[in-house]
Protein backbone atom coordinates (compact mmCIF):
# COMPACT_ATOMS: atom_id res chain seq x y z
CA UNK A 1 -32.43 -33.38 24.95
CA UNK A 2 -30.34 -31.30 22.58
CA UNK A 3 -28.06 -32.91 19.66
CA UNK A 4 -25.45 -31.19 17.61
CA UNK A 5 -26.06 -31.41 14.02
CA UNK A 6 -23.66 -32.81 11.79
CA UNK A 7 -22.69 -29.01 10.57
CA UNK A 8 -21.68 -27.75 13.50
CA UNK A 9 -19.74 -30.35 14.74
CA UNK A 10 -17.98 -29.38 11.68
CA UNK A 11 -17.46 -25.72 12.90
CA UNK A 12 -16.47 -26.96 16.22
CA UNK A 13 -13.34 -28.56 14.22
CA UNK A 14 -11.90 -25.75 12.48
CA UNK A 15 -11.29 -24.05 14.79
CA UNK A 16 -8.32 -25.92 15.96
CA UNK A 17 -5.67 -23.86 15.03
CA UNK A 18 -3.55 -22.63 18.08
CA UNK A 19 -0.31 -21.29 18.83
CA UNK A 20 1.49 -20.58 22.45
CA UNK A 21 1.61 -17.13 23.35
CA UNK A 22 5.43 -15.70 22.61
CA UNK A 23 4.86 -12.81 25.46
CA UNK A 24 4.23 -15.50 28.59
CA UNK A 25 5.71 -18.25 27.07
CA UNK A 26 1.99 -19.88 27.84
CA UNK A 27 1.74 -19.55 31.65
CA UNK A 28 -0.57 -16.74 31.53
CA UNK A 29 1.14 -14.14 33.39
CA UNK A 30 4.58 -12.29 33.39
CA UNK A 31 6.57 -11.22 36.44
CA UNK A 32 7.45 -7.70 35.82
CA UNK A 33 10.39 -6.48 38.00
CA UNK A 34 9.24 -3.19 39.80
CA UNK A 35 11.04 -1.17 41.61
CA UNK A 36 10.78 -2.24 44.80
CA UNK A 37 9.00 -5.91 44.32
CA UNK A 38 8.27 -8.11 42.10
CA UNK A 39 4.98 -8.23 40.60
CA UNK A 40 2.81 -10.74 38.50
CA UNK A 41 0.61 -9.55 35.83
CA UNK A 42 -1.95 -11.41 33.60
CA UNK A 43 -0.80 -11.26 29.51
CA UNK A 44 -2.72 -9.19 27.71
CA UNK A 45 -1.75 -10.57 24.31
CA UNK A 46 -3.25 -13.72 25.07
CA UNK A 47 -5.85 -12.22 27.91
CA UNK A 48 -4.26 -14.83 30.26
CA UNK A 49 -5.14 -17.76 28.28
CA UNK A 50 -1.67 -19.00 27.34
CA UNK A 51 -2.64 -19.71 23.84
CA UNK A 52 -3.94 -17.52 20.40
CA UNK A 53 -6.92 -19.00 18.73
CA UNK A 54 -6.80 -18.80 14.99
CA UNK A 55 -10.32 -19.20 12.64
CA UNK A 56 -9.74 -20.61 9.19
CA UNK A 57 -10.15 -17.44 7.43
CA UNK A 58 -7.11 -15.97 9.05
CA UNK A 59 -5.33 -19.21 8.20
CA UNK A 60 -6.24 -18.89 4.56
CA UNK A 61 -5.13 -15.14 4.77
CA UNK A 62 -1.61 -15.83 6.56
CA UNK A 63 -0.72 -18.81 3.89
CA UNK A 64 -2.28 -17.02 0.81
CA UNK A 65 -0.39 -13.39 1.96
CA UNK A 66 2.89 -15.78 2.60
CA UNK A 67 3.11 -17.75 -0.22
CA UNK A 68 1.13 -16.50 -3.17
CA UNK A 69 1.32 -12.79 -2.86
CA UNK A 70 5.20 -12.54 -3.05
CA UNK A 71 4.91 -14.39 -6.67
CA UNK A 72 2.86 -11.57 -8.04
């Protein structure tokens, strides 16, 4: 029987910071207009997930660059 330890339930946590994909709008995919048919093709920017996944240390990055490096 395997238990999760108190730490990593921890880690599982953070990483809770997501944002919809602005290329598919979250579906996925994208039609792309050919030139004879349309076609539908899986977002790379997301690899077809729908969502980005952001770790705490980019977080921390993003608001310090933001916020505390203009000041300086």
């Amino acid at each position: 029987m395997l238990t999760m330890l108190p730490k990593e339930k921890k880690r599982k946590k953070m990483s809770a910071y997501k944002e919809i994909c602005s290329h598919c709008k979250g579906n996925g995919y994208i039609k792309h207009n050919g030139l004879y048919e349309e076609t539908i093709l899986q977002c790379q920017d997301c690899k077809s997930e729908g969502e980005h996944r952001y770790g705490q240390a980019e977080v921390d990055e993003f608001i310090y660059n933001t916020y505390f490096r203009k000041r300086v």
